[in-house]
N, C-alpha and C. Protein backbone atom coordinates (compact mmCIF):
# COMPACT_ATOMS: atom_id res chain seq x y z
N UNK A 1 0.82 -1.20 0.00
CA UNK A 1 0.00 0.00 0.00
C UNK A 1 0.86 1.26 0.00
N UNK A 2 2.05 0.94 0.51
CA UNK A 2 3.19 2.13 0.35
C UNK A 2 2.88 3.28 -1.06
N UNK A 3 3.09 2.15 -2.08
CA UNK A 3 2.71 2.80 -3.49
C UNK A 3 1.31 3.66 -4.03
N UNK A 4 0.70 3.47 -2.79
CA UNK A 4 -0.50 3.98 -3.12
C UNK A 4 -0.78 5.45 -2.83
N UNK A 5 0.31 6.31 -1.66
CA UNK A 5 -0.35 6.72 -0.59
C UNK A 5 0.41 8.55 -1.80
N UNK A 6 -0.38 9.04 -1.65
CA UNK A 6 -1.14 10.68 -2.48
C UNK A 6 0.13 11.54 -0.92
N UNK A 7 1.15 11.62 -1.04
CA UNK A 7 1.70 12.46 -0.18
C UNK A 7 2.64 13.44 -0.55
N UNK A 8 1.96 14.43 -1.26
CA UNK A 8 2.80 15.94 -1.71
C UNK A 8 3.79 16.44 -1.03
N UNK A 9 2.58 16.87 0.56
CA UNK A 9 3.45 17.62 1.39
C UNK A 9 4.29 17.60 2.29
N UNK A 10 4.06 15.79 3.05
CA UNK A 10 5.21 15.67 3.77
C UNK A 10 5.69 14.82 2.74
N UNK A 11 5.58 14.29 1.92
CA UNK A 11 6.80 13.10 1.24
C UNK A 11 6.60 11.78 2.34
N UNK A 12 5.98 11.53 3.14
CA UNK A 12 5.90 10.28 3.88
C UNK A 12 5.41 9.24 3.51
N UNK A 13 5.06 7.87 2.93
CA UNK A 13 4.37 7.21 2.93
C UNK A 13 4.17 6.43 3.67
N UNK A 14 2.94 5.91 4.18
CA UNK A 14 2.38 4.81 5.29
C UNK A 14 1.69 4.23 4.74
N UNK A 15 1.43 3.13 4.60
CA UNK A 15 0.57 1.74 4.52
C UNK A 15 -0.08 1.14 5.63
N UNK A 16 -1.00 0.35 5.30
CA UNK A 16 -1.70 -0.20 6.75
C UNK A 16 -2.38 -0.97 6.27
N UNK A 17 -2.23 -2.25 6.89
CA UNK A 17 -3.53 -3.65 6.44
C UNK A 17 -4.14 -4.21 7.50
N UNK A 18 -5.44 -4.28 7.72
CA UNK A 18 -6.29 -4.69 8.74
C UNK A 18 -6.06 -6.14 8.30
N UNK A 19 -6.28 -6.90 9.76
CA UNK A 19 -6.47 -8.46 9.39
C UNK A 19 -7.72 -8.36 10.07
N UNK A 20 -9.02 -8.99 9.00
CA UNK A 20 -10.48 -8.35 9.69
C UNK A 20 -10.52 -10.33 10.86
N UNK A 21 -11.52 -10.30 11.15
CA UNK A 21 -11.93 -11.66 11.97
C UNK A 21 -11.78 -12.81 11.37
N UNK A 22 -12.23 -12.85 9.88
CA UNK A 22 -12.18 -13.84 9.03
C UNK A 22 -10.99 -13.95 8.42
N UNK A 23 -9.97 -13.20 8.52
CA UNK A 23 -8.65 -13.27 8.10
C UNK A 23 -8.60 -12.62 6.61
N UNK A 24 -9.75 -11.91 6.55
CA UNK A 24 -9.59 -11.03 5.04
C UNK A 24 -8.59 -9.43 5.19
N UNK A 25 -7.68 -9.25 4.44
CA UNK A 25 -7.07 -7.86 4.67
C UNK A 25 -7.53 -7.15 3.96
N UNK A 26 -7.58 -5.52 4.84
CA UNK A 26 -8.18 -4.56 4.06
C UNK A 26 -6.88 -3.46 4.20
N UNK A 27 -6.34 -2.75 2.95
CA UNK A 27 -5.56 -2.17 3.27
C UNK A 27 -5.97 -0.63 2.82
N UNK A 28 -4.91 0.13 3.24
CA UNK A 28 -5.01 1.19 3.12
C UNK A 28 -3.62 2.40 3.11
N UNK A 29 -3.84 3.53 2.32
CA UNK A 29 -2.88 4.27 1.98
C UNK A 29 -3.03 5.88 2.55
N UNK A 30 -2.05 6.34 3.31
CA UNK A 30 -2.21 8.06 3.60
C UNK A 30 -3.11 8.91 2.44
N UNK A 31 -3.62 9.70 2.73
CA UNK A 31 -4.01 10.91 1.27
C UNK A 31 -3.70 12.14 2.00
N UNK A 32 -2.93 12.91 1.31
CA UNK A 32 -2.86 14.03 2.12
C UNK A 32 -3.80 15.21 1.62
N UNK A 33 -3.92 16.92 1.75
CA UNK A 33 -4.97 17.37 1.21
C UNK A 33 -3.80 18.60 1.96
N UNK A 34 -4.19 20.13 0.43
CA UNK A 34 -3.28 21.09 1.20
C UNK A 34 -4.09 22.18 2.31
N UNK A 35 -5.75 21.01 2.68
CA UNK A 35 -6.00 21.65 4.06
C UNK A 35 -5.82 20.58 4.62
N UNK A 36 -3.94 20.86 5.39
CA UNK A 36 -3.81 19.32 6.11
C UNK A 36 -4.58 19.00 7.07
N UNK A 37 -5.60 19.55 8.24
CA UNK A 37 -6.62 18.49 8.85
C UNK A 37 -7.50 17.49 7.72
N UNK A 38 -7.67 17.81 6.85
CA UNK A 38 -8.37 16.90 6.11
C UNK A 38 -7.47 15.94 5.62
N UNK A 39 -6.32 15.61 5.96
CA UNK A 39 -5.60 14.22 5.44
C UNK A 39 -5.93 13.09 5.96
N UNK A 40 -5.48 11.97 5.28
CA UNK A 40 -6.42 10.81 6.23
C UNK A 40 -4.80 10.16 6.05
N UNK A 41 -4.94 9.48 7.23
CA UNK A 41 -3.94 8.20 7.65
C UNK A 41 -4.06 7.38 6.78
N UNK A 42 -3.06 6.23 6.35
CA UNK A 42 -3.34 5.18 6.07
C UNK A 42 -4.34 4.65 7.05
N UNK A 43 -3.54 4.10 8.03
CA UNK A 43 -4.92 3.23 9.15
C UNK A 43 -6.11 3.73 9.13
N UNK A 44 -6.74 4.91 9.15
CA UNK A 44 -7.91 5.10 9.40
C UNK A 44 -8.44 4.80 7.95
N UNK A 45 -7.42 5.09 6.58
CA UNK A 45 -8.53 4.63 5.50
C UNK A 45 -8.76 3.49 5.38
N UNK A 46 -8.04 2.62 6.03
CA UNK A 46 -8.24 0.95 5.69
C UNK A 46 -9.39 1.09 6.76
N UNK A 47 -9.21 1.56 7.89
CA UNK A 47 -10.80 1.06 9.40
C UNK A 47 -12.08 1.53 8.22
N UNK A 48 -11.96 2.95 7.37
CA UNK A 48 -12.63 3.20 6.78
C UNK A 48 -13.34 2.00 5.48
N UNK A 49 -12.29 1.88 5.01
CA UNK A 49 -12.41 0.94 3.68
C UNK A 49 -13.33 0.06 4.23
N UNK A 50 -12.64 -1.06 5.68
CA UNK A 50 -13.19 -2.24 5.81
C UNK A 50 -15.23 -1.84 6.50
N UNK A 51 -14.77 -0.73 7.07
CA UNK A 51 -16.23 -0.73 7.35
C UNK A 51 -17.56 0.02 6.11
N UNK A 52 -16.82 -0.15 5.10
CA UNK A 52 -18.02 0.53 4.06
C UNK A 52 -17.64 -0.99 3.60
N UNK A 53 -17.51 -1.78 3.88
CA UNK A 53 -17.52 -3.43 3.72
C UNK A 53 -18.61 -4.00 4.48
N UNK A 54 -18.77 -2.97 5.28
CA UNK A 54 -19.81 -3.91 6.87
C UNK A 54 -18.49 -4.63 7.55
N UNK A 55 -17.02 -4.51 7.75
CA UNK A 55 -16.42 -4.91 9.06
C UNK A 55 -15.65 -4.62 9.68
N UNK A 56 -16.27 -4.70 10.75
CA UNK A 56 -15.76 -3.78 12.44
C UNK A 56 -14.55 -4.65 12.90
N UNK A 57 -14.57 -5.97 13.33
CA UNK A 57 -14.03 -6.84 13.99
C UNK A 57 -12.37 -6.78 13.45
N UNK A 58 -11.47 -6.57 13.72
CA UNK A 58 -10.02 -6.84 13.63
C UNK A 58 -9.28 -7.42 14.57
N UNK A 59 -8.14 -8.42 13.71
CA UNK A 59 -7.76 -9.37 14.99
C UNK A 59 -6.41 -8.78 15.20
N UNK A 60 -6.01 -7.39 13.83
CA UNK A 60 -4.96 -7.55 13.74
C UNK A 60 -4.67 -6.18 12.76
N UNK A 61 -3.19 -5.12 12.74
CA UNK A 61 -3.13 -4.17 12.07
C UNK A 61 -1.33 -4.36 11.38
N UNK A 62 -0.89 -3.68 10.66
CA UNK A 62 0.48 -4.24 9.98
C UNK A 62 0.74 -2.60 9.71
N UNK A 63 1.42 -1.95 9.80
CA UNK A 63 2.12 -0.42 9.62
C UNK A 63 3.09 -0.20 9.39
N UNK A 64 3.55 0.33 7.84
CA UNK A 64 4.84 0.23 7.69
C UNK A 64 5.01 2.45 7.15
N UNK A 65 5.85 2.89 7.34
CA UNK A 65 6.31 4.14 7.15
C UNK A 65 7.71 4.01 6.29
N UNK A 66 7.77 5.02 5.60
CA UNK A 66 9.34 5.55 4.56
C UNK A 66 8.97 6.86 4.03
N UNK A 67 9.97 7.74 4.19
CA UNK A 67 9.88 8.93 3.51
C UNK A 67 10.36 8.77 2.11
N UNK A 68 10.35 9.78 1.25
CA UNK A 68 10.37 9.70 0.13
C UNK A 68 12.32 9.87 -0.19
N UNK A 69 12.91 8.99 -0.59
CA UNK A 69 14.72 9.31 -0.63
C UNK A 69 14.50 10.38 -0.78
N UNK A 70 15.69 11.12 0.03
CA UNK A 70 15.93 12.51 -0.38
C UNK A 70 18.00 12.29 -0.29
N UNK A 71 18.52 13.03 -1.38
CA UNK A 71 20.27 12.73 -1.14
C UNK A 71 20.34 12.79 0.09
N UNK A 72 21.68 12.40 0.37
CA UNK A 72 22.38 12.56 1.23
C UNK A 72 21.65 12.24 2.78
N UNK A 73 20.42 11.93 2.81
CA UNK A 73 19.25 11.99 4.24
C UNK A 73 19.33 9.96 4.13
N UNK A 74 20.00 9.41 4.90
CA UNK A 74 19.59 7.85 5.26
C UNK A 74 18.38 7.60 5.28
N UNK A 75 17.77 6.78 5.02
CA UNK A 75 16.67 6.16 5.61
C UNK A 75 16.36 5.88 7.08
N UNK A 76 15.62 6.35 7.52
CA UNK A 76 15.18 5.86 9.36
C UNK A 76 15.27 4.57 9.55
N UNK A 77 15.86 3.79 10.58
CA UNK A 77 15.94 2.80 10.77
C UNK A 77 14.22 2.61 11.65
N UNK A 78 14.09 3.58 12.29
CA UNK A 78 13.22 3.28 13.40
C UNK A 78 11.57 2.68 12.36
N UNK A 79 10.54 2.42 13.67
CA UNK A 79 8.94 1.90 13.12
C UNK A 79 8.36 3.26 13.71
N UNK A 80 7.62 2.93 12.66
CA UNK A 80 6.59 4.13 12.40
C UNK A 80 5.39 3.53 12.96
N UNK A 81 4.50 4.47 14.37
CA UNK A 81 3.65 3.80 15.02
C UNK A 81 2.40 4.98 14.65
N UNK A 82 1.50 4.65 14.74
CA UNK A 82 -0.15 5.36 13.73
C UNK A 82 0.44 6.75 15.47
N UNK A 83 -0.38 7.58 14.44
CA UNK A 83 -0.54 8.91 15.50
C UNK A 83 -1.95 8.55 16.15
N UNK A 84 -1.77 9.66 17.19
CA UNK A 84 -3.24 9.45 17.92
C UNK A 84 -4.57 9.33 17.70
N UNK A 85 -5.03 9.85 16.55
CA UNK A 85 -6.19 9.44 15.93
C UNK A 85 -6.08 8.48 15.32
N UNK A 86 -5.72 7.79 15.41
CA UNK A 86 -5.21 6.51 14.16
C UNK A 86 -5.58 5.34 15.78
N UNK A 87 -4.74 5.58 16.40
CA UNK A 87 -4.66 4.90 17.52
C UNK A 87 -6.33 4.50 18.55
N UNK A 88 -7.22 6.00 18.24
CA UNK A 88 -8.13 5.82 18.73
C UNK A 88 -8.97 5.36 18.33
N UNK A 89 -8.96 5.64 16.95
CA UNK A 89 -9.87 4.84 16.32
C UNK A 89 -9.65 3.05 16.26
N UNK A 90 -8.29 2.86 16.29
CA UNK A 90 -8.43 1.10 16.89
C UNK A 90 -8.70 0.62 17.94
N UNK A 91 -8.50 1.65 18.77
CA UNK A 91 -9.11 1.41 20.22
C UNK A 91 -10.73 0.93 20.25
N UNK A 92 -11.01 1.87 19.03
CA UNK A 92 -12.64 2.08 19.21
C UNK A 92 -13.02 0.25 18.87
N UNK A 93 -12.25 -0.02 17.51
CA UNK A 93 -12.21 -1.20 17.18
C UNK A 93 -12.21 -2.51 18.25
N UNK A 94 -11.38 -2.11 19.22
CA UNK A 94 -10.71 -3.29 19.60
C UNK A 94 -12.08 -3.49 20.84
N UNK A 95 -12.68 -2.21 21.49
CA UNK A 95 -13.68 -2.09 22.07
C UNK A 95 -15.30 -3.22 21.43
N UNK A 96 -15.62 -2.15 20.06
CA UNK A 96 -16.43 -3.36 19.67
C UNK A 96 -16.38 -4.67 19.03
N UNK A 97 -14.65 -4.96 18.59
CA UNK A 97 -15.01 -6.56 18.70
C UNK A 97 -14.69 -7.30 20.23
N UNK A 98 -14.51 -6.84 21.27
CA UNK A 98 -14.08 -6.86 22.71
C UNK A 98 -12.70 -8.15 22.65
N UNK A 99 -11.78 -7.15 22.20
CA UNK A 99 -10.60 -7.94 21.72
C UNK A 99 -9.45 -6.98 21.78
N UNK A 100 -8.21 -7.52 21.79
CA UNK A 100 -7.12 -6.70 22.10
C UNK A 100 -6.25 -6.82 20.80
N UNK A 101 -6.54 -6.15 19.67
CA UNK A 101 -5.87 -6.51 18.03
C UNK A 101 -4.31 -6.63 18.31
N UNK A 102 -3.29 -7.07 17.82
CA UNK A 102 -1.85 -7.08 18.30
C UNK A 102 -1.97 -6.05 16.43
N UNK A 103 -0.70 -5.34 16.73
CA UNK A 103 -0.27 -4.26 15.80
C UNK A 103 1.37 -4.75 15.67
N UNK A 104 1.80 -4.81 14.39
CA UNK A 104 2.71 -5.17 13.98
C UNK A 104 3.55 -3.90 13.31
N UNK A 105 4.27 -3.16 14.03
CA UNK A 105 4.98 -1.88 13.02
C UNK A 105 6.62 -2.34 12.49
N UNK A 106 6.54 -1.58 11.33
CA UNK A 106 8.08 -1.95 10.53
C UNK A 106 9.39 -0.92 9.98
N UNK A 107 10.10 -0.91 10.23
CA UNK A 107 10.96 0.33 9.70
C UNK A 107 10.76 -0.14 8.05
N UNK A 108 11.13 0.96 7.18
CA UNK A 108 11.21 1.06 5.82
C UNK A 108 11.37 -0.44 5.09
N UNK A 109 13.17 -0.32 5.36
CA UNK A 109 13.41 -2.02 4.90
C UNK A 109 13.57 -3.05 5.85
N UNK A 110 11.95 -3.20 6.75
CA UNK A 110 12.13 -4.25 7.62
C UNK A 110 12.87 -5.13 8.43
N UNK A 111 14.12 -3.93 8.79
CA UNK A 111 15.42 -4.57 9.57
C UNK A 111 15.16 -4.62 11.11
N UNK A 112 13.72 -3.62 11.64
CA UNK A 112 13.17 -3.35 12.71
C UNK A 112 11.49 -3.73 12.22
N UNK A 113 11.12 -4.61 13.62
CA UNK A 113 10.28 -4.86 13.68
C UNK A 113 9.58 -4.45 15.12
N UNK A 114 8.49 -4.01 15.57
CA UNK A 114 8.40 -4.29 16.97
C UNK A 114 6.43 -4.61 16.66
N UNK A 115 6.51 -5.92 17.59
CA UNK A 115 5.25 -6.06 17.61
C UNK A 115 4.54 -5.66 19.20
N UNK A 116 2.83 -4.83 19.41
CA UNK A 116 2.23 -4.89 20.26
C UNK A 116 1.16 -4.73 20.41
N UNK A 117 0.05 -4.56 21.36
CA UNK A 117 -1.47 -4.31 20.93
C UNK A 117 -2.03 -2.99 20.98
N UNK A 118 -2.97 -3.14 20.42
CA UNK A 118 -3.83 -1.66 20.63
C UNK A 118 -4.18 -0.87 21.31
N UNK A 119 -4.10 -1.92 22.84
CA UNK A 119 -4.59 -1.51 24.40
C UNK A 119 -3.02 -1.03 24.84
N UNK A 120 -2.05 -0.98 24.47
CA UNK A 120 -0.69 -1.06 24.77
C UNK A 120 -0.23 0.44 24.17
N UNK A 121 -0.84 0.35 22.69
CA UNK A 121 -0.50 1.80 22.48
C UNK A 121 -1.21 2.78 23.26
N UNK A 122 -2.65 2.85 23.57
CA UNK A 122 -2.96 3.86 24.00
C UNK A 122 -3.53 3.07 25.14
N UNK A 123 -2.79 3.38 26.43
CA UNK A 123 -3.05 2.96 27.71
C UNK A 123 -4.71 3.82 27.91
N UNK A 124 -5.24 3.30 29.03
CA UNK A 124 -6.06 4.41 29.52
C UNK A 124 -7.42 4.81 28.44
N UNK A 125 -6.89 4.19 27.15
CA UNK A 125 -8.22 4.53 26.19
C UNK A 125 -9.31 4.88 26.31
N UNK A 126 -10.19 5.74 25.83
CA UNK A 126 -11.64 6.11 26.15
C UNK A 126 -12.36 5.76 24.99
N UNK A 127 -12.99 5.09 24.99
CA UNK A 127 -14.41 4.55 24.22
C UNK A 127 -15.68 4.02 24.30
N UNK A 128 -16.47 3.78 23.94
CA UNK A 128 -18.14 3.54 23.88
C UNK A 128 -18.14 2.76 25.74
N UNK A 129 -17.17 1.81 25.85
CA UNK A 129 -17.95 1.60 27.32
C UNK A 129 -17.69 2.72 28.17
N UNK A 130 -16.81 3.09 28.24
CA UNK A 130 -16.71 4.90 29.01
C UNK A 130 -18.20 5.56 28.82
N UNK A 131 -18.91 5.36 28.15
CA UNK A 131 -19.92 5.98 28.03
C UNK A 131 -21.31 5.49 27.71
N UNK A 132 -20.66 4.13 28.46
CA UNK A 132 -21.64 3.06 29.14
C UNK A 132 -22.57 2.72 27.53
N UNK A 133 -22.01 2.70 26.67
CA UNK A 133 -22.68 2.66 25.20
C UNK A 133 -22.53 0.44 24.89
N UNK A 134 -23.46 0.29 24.41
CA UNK A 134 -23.57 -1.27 23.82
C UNK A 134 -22.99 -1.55 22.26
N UNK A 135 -22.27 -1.42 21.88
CA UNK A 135 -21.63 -1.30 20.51
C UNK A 135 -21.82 -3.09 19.93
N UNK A 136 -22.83 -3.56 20.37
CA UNK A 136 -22.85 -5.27 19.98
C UNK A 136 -23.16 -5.12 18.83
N UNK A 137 -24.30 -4.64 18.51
CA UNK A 137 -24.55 -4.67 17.09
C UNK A 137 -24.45 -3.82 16.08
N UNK A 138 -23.22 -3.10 16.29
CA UNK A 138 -22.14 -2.50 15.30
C UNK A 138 -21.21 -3.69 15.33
N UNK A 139 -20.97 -4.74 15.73
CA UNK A 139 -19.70 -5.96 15.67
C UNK A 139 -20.35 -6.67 14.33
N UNK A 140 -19.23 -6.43 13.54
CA UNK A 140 -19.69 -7.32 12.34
C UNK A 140 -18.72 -8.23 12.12
């Protein structure tokens, strides 16, 4: 999905593939927009993608980041982990399939790996049961 991702202004690309319940992947690519609040993450367009599918349920997320070569600038060794809206919105996920998705992030050329879950990135999360909400039959 790297190849996919519309990024003018920072030059970043991110990819992201949901592994939904049934083990189908839905992926997804950054878009950026030059009113940057309106850019979308990779991750959130794949949560997007899979749910104009009808599915909520994920067992599982894959995130890989690379900027665009620039001379003389190395490549980052480090993993690129979703920013906070990216993050909350899997939270939201991991809430209504009542599951803890494990997230898999990767440096560029996969020499770094670090795997962990969703509840891990964002400790403390706030979602639908915070607000005593039944999200059962949004679980698809």
């Amino acid at each position: 999905m790297l190849r996919e991702a519309y990024n003018p202004y920072s030059r970043f690309s991110v990819g992201a593939c949901l592994v939904m319940r049934d083990g189908e992947l839905v992926g997804g690519a950054n878009v950026e927009n030059s009113a940057y609040g309106s850019t979308i993450c990779a991750e959130r367009a794949a949560i997007l993608r899979a749910n104009a599918e009808g599915m909520r349920v994920i067992r599982g997320v894959a995130i890989i980041g690379r900027p665009r070569n620039r001379p003389r600038k190395p490549q980052p060794e480090e993993v690129t982990g979703p920013c906070g809206s990216c993050r909350q919105m899997l939270y939201e996920l991991a809430e209504i399939g009542e599951n803890d998705p494990w997230v898999v992030l990767a440096s560029p050329a996969k020499e770094k790996v670090a795997v962990t879950t969703v509840r891990k990135l964002l400790p403390y999360g706030f979602g639908p049961q915070n607000l005593d909400l039944d999200v059962r039959r949004w679980r698809t």
